[in-house]
N, C-alpha and C. Protein backbone atom coordinates (compact mmCIF):
# COMPACT_ATOMS: atom_id res chain seq x y z
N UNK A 1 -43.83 -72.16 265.98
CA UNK A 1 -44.71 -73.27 265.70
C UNK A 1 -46.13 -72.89 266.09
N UNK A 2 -47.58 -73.18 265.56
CA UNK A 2 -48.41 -72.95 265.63
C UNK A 2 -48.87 -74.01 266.28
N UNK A 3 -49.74 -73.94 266.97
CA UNK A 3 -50.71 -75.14 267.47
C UNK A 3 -52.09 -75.29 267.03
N UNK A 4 -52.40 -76.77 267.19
CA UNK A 4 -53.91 -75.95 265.99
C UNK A 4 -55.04 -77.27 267.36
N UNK A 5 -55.90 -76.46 267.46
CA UNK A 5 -56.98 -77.29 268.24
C UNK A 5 -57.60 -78.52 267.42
N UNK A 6 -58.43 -78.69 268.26
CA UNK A 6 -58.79 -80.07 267.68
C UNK A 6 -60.05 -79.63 266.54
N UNK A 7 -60.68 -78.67 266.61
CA UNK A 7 -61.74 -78.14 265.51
C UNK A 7 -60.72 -77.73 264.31
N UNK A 8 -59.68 -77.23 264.53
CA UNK A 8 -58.87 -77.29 262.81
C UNK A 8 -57.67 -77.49 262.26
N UNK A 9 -57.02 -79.05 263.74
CA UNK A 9 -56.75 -80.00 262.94
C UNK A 9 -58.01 -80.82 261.60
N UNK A 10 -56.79 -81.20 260.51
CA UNK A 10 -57.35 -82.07 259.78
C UNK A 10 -57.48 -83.78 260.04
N UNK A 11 -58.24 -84.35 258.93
CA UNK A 11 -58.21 -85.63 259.51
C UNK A 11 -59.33 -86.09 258.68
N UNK A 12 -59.65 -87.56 258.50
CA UNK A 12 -60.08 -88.05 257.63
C UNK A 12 -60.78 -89.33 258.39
N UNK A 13 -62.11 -89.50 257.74
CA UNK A 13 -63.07 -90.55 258.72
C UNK A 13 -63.68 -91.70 257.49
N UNK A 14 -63.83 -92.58 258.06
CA UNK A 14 -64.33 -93.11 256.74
C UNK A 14 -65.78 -93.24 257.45
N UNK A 15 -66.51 -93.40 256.54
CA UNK A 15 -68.45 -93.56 256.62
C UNK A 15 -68.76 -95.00 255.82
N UNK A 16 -69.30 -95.49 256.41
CA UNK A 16 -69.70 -96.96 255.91
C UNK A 16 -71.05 -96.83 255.40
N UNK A 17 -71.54 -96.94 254.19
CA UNK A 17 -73.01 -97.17 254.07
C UNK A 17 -73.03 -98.76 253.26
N UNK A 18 -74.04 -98.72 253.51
CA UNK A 18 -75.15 -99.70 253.17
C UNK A 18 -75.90 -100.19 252.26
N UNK A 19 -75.46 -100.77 250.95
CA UNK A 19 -76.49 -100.20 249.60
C UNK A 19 -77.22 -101.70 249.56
N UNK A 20 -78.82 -102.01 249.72
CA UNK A 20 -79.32 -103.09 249.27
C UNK A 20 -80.03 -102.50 247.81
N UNK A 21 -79.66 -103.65 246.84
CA UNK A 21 -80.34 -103.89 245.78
C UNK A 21 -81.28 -104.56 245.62
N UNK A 22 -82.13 -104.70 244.86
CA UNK A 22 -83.25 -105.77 244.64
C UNK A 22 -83.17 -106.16 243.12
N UNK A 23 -83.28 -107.50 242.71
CA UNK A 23 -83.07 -107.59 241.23
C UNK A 23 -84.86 -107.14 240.75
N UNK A 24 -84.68 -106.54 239.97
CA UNK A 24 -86.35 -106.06 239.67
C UNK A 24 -85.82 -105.94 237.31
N UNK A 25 -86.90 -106.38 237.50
CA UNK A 25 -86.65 -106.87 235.69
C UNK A 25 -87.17 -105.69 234.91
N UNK A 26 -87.23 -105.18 233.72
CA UNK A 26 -87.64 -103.82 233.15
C UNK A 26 -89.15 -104.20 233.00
N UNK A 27 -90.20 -103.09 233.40
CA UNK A 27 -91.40 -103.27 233.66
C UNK A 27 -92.10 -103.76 234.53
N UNK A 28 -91.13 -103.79 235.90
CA UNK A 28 -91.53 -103.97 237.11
C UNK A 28 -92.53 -103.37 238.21
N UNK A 29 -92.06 -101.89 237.68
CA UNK A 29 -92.66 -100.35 238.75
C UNK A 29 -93.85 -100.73 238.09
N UNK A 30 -94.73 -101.26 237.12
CA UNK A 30 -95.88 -101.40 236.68
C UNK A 30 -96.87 -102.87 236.79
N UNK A 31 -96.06 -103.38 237.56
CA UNK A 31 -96.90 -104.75 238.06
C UNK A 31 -97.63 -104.89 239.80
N UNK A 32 -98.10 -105.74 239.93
CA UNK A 32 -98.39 -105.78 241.09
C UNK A 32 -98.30 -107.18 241.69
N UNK A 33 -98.88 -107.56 242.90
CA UNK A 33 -98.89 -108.82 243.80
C UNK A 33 -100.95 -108.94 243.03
N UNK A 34 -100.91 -109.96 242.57
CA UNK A 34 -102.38 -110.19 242.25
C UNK A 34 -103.28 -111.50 242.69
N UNK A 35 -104.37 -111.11 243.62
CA UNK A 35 -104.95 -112.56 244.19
C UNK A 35 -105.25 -113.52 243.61
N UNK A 36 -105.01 -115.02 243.72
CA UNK A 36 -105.49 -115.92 243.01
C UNK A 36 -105.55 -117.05 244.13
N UNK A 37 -106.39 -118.35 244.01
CA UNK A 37 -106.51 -119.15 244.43
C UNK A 37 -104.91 -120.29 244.65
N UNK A 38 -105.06 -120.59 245.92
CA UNK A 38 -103.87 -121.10 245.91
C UNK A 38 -103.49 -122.36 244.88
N UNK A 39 -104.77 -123.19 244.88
CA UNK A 39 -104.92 -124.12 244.03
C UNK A 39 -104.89 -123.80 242.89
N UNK A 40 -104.87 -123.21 242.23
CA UNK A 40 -104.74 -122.41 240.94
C UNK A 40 -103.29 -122.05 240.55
N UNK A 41 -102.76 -121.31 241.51
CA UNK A 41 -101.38 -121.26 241.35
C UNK A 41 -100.62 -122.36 240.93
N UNK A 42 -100.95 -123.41 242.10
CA UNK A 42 -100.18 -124.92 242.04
C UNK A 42 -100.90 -125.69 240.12
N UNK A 43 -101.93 -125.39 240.00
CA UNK A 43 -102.02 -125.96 238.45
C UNK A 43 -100.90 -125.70 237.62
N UNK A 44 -101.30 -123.96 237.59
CA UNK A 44 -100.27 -123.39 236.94
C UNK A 44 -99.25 -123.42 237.30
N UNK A 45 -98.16 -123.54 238.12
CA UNK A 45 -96.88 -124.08 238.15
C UNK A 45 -96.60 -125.58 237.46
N UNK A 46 -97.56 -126.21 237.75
CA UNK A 46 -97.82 -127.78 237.01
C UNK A 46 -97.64 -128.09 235.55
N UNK A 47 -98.87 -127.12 235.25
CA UNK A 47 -99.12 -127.36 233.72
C UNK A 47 -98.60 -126.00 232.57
N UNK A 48 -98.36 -124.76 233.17
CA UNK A 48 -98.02 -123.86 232.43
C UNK A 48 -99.19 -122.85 232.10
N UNK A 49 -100.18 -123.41 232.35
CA UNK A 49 -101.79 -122.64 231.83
C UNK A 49 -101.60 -120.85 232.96
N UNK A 50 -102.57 -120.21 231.78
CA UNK A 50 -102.47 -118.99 232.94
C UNK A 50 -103.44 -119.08 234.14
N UNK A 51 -103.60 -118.15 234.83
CA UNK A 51 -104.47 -118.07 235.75
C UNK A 51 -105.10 -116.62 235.63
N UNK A 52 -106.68 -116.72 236.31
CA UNK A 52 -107.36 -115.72 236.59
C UNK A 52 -107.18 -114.95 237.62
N UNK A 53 -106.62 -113.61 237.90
CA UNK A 53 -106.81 -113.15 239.42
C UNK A 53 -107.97 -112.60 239.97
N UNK A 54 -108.31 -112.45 240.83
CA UNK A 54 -109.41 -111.54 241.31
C UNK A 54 -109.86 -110.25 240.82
N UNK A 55 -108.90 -109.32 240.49
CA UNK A 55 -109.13 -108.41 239.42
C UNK A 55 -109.71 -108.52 237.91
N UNK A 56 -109.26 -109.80 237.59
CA UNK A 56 -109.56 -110.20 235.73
C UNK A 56 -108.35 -110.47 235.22
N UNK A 57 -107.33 -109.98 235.33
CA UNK A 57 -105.90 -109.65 234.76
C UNK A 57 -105.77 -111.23 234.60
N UNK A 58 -105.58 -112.01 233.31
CA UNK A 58 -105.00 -113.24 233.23
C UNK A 58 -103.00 -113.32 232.49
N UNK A 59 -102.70 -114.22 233.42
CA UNK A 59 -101.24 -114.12 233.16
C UNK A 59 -100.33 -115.59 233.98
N UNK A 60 -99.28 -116.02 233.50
CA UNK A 60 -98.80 -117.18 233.37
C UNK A 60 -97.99 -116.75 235.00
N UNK A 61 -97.72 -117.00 236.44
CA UNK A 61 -97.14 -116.45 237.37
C UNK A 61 -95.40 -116.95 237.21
N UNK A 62 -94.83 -115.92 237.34
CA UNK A 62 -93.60 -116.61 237.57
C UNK A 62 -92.22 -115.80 238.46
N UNK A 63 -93.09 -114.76 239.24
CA UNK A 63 -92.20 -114.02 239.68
C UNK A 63 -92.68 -113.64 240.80
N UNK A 64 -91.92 -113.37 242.04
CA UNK A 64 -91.97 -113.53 243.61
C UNK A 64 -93.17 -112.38 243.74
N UNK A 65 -93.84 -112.20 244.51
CA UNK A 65 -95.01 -111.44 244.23
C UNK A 65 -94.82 -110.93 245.70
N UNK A 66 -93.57 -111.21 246.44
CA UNK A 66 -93.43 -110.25 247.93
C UNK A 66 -92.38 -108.59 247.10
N UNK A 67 -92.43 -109.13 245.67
CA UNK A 67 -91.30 -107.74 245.50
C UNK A 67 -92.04 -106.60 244.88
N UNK A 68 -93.63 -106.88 245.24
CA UNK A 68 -94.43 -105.95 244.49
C UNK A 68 -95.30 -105.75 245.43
N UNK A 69 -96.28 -104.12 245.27
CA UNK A 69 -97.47 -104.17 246.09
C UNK A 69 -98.68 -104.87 245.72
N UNK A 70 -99.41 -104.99 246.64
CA UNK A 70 -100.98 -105.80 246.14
C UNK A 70 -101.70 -105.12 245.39
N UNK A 71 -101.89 -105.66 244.16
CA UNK A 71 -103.40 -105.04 243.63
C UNK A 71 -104.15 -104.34 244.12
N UNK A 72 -104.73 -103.32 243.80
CA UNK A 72 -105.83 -102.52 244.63
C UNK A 72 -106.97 -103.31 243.88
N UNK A 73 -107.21 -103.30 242.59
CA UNK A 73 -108.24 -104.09 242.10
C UNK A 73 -108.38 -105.45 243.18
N UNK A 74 -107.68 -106.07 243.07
CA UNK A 74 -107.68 -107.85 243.90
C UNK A 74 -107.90 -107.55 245.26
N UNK A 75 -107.24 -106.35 246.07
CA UNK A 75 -107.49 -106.64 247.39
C UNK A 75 -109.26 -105.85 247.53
N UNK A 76 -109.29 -104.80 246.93
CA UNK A 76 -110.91 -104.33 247.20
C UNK A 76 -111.92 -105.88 246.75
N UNK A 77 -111.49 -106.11 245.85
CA UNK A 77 -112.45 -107.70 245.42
C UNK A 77 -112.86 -108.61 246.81
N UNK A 78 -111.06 -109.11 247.26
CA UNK A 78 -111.12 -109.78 248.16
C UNK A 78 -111.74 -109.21 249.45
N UNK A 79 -111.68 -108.26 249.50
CA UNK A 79 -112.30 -107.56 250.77
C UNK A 79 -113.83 -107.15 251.04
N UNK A 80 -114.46 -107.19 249.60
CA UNK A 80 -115.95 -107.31 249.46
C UNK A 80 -116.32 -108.62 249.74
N UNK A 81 -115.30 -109.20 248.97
CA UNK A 81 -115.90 -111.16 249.68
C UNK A 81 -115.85 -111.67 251.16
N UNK A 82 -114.94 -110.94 251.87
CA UNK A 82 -114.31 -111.39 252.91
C UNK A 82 -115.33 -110.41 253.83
N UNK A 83 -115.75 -109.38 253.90
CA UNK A 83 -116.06 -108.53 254.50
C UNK A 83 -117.63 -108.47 254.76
């Protein structure tokens, strides 16, 4: 009978990972988080009208804007005003 150490016995481990998804819609990687007036937002949720952002970019909002980065256009804007 052979004896076998513990480096070559066999044996089997399981590994648990972790997979988070994010739902992201086709043409996502090409949008951004874009500044607008808060009051503005609330119209447009109201009435449907688009809005202006700080950059120029006009567009109807309807999607979580924490699942994107900020504008570089909107935040340099905001940061000349603010600054």
């Amino acid at each position: 009978m052979v004896e076998q150490s513990e480096e070559t016995r066999g044996g089997t481990a399981t590994i648990e990972r972790t997979e988070t998804t994010q739902s992201v819609e086709a043409g996502d990687h090409e949008r951004f988080a874009h500044y607008v007036q808060k009051e503005k937002i609330m119209e447009s949720a109201l009435s449907g009208e688009p809005v202006i952002a700080l950059c120029g970019k006009v567009w109807t909002p309807g999607r979580d804007p924490k699942k994107f980065p900020v504008c570089p256009e909107c935040k340099e804007v905001y940061d000349s005003l603010m600054g």
